[in-house]
Protein backbone atom coordinates (compact mmCIF):
# COMPACT_ATOMS: atom_id res chain seq x y z
CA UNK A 1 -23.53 24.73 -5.14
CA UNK A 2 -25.77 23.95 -1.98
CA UNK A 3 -27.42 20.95 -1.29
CA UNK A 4 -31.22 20.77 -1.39
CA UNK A 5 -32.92 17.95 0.27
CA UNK A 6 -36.50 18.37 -1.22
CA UNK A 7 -34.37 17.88 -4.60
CA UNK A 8 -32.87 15.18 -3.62
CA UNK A 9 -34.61 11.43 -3.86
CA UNK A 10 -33.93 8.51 -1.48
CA UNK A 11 -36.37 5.76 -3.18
CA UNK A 12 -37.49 5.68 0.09
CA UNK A 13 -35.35 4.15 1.49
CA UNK A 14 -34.12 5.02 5.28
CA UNK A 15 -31.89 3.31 7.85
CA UNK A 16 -34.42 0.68 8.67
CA UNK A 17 -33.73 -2.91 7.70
CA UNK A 18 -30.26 -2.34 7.98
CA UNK A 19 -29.53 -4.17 11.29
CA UNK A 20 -26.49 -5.94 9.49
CA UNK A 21 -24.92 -2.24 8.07
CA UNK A 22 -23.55 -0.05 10.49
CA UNK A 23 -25.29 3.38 9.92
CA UNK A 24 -21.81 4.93 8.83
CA UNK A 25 -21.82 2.03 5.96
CA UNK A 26 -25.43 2.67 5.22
CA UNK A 27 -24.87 6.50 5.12
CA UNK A 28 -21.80 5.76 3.26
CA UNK A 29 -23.51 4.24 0.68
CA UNK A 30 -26.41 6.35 0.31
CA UNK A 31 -24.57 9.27 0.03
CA UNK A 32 -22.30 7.53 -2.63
CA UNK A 33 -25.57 6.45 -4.48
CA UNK A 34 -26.93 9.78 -4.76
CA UNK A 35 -23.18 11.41 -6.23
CA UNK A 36 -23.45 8.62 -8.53
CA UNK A 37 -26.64 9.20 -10.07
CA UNK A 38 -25.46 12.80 -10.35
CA UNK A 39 -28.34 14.01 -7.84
CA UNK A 40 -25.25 15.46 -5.85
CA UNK A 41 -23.17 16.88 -8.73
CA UNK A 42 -19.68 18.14 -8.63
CA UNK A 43 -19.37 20.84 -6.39
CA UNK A 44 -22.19 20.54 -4.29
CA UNK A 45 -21.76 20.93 -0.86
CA UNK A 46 -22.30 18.31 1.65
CA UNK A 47 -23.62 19.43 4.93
CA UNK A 48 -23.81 16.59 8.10
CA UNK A 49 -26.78 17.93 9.45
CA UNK A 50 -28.99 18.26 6.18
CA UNK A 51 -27.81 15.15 5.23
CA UNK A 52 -28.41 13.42 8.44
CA UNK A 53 -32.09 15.03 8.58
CA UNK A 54 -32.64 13.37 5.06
CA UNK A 55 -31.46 9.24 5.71
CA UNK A 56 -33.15 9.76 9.34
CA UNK A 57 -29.91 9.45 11.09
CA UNK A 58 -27.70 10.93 13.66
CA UNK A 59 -24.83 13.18 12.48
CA UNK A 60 -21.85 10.95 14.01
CA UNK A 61 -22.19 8.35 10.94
CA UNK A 62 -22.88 10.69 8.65
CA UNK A 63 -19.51 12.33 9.37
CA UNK A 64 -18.05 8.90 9.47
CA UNK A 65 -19.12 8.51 5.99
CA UNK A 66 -17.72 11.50 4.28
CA UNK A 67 -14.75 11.33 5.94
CA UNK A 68 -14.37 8.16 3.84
CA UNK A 69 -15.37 10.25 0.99
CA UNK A 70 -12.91 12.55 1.15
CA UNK A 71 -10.50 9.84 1.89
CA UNK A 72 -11.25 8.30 -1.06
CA UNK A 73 -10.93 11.49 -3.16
CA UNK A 74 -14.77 11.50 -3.72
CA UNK A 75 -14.84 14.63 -1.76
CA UNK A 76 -12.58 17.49 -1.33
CA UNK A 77 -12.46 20.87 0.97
CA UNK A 78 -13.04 23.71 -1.30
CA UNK A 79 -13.67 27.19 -0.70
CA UNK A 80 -13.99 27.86 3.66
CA UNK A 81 -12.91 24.63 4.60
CA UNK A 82 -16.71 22.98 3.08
CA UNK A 83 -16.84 19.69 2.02
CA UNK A 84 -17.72 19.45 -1.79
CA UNK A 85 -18.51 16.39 -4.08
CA UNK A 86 -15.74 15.64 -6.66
CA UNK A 87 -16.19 14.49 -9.82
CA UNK A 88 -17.35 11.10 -10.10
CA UNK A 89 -18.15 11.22 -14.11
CA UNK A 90 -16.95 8.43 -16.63
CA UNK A 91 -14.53 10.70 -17.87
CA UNK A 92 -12.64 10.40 -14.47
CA UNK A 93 -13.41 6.75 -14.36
CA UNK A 94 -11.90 6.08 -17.36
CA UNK A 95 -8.71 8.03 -17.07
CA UNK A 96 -8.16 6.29 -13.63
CA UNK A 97 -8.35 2.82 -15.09
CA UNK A 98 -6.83 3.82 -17.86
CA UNK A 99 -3.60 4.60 -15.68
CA UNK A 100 -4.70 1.20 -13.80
CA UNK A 101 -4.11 -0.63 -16.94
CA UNK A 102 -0.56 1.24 -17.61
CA UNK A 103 0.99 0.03 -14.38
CA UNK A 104 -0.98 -3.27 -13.76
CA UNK A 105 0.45 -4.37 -17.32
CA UNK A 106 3.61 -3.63 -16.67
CA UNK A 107 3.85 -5.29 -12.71
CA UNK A 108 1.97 -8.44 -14.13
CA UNK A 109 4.79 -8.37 -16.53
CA UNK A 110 7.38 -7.92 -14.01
CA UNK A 111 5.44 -10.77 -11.60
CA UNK A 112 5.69 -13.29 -13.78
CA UNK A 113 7.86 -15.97 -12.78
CA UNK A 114 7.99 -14.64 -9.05
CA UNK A 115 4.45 -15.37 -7.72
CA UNK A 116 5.28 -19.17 -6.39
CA UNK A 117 3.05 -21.97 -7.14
CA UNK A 118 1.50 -22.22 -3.29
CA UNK A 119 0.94 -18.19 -3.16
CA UNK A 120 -1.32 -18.50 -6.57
CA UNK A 121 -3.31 -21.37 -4.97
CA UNK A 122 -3.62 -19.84 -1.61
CA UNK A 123 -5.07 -16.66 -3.57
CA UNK A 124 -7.41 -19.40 -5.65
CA UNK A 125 -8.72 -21.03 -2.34
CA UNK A 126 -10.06 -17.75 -1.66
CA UNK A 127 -11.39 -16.86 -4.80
CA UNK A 128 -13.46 -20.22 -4.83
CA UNK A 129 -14.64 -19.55 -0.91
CA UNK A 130 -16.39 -15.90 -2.38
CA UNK A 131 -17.73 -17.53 -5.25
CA UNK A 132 -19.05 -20.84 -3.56
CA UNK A 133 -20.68 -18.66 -1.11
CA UNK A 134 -24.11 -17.96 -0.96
CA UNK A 135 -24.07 -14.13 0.04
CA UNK A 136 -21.30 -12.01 0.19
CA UNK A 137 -20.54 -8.86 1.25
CA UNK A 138 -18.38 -5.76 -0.71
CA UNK A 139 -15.84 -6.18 1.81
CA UNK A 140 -15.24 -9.56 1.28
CA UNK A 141 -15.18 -9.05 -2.70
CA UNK A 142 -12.83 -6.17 -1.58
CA UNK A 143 -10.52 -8.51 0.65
CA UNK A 144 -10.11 -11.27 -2.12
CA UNK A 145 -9.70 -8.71 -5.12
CA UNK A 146 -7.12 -6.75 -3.73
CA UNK A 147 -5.46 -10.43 -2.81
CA UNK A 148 -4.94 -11.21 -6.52
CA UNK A 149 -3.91 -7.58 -7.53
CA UNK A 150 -2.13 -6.98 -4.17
CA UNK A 151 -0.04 -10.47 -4.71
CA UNK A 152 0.68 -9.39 -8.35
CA UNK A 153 1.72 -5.81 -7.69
CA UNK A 154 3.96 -7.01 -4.34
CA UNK A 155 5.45 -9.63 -6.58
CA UNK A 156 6.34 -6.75 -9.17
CA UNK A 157 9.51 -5.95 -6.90
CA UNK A 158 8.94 -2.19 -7.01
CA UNK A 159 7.78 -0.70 -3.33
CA UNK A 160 6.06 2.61 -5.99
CA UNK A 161 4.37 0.68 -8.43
CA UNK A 162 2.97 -1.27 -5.59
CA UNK A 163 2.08 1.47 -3.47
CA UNK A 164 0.08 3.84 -6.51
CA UNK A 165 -1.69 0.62 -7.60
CA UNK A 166 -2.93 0.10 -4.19
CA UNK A 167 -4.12 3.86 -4.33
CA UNK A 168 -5.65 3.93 -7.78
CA UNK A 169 -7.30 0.43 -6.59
CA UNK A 170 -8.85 2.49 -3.73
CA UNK A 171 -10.25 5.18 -5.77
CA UNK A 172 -12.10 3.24 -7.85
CA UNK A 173 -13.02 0.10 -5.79
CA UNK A 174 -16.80 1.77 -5.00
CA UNK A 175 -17.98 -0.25 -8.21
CA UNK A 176 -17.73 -3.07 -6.87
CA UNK A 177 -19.58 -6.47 -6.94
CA UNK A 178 -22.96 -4.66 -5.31
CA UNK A 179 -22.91 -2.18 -8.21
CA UNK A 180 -21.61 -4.42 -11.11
CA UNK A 181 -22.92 -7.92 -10.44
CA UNK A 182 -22.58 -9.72 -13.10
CA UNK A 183 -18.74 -9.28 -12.93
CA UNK A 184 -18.34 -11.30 -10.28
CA UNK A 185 -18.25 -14.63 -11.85
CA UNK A 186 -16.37 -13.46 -15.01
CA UNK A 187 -13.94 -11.18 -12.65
CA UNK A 188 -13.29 -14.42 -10.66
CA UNK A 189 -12.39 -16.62 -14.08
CA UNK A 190 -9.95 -13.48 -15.07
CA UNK A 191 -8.53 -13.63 -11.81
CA UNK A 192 -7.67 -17.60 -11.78
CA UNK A 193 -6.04 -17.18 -15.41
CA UNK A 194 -4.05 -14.35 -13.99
CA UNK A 195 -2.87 -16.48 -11.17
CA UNK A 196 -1.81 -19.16 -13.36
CA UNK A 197 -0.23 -16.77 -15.68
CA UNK A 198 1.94 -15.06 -13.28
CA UNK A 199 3.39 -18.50 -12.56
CA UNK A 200 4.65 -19.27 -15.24
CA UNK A 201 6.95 -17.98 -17.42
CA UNK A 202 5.39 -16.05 -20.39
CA UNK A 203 5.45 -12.02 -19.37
CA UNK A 204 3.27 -11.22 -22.39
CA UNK A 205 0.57 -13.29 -21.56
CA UNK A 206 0.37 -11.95 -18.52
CA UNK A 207 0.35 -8.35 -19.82
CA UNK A 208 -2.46 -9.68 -22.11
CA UNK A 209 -4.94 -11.29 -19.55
CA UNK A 210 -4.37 -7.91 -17.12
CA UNK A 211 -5.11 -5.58 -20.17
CA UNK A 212 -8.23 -7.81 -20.81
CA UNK A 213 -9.59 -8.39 -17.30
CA UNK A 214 -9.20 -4.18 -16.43
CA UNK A 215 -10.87 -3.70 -20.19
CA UNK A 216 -13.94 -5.42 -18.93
CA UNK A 217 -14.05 -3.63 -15.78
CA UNK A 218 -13.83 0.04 -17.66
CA UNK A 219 -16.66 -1.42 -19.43
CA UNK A 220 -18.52 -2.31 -16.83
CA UNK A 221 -18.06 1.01 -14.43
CA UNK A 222 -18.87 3.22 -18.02
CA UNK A 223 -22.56 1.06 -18.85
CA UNK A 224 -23.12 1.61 -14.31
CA UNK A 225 -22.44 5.20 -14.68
CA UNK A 226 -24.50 5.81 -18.08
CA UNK A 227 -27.23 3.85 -17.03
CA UNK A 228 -27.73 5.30 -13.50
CA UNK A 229 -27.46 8.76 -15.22
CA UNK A 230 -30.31 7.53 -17.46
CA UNK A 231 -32.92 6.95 -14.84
């Protein structure tokens, strides 16, 4: 499947007013929007220079941005080396969390008892810095989320589970705080029980308030997708 740019809507919106984006961010995003909404389904192929004609950019951060893509497994080479959208459906979503939930269960189990004291409150100074600010950025969401599951899954003891946590966690951080909002107060109250759990000495609970916290954010990404697919 080709891409077609008169079938393809922007909202108008271009790379002006984006002074505090880089262009390979804002093409980044825009792109991701569009694969999102489905407007770039599964399979269709992404060309820099149609793509770059449509956001009114150069070509450069285009293919900054879906190199990111396709190092996120959002896009993949298929047939002559072309770069083609992956599927980006719930059904995907859900199966990735699912196996999110699996293994962050089990290495908040495993954590418990080994995350000290001063580590947990370290990881809770920052949590209360992103929520007292005023404005904050994805990345900085990014930076203090994967502190609290990073800590967790180090703290599990097991250099594997750590390592395809961290790589689930990057395929499906794109929903974060800019796309799902209203998590980020609840995600930050989840995150400060988690903390407290995994310093103590009950496993289970631990297991329970991971299981709970990565329920709500299935059920967040699945009411994004559905309702983006909607309008």
């Amino acid at each position: 499947m080709d891409l077609h740019i008169a079938a393809v809507e922007t909202s108008g919106r271009n790379a002006r007013g984006t002074a505090e984006v880089s262009l390979s961010d804002f093409a980044y995003a825009q792109i991701l929007e569009l694969m999102l909404a489905g407007k770039l389904q599964a399979g269709a192929v992404l060309q820099e220079r149609k793509l770059a004609e449509m956001l009114m950019i150069s070509r450069t951060p285009v293919r900054e941005a879906l190199g990111r893509l396709e190092t996120e497994s959002l896009a993949t080479r298929g047939q002559g080396r072309a770069l083609v959208v992956c599927d980006v459906g719930v059904e995907k979503y859900v199966s990735l969390l699912d196996l999110r939930r699996i293994l962050e269960i089990e290495a908040a189990a495993r954590a418990t008892g080994r995350v000290t004291v001063e580590k947990a409150e370290a990881v809770a100074a920052a949590i209360d810095v992103l929520v007292q600010s005023p404005q904050t950025t994805p990345a900085q969401h990014w930076k203090v989320d994967e502190m609290v599951h990073g800590t967790i899954a180090e703290a599990a003891g097991n250099p594997m589970l750590e390592a395809a946590i961290r790589d689930l966690r990057r395929r499906t951080h794109i929903f974060n705080t800019s796309r799902i909002p209203h998590r980020m107060l609840p995600g930050a109250t989840e995150h400060l029980e988690l903390l407290h759990a995994v310093t103590g000495d009950d496993p289970e609970r631990s297991r329970r308030l991971m299981g709970q916290h990565l329920d709500n954010v299935r059920d967040a990404i699945i009411d994004f997708i559905l309702g983006t697919r909607r309008t």
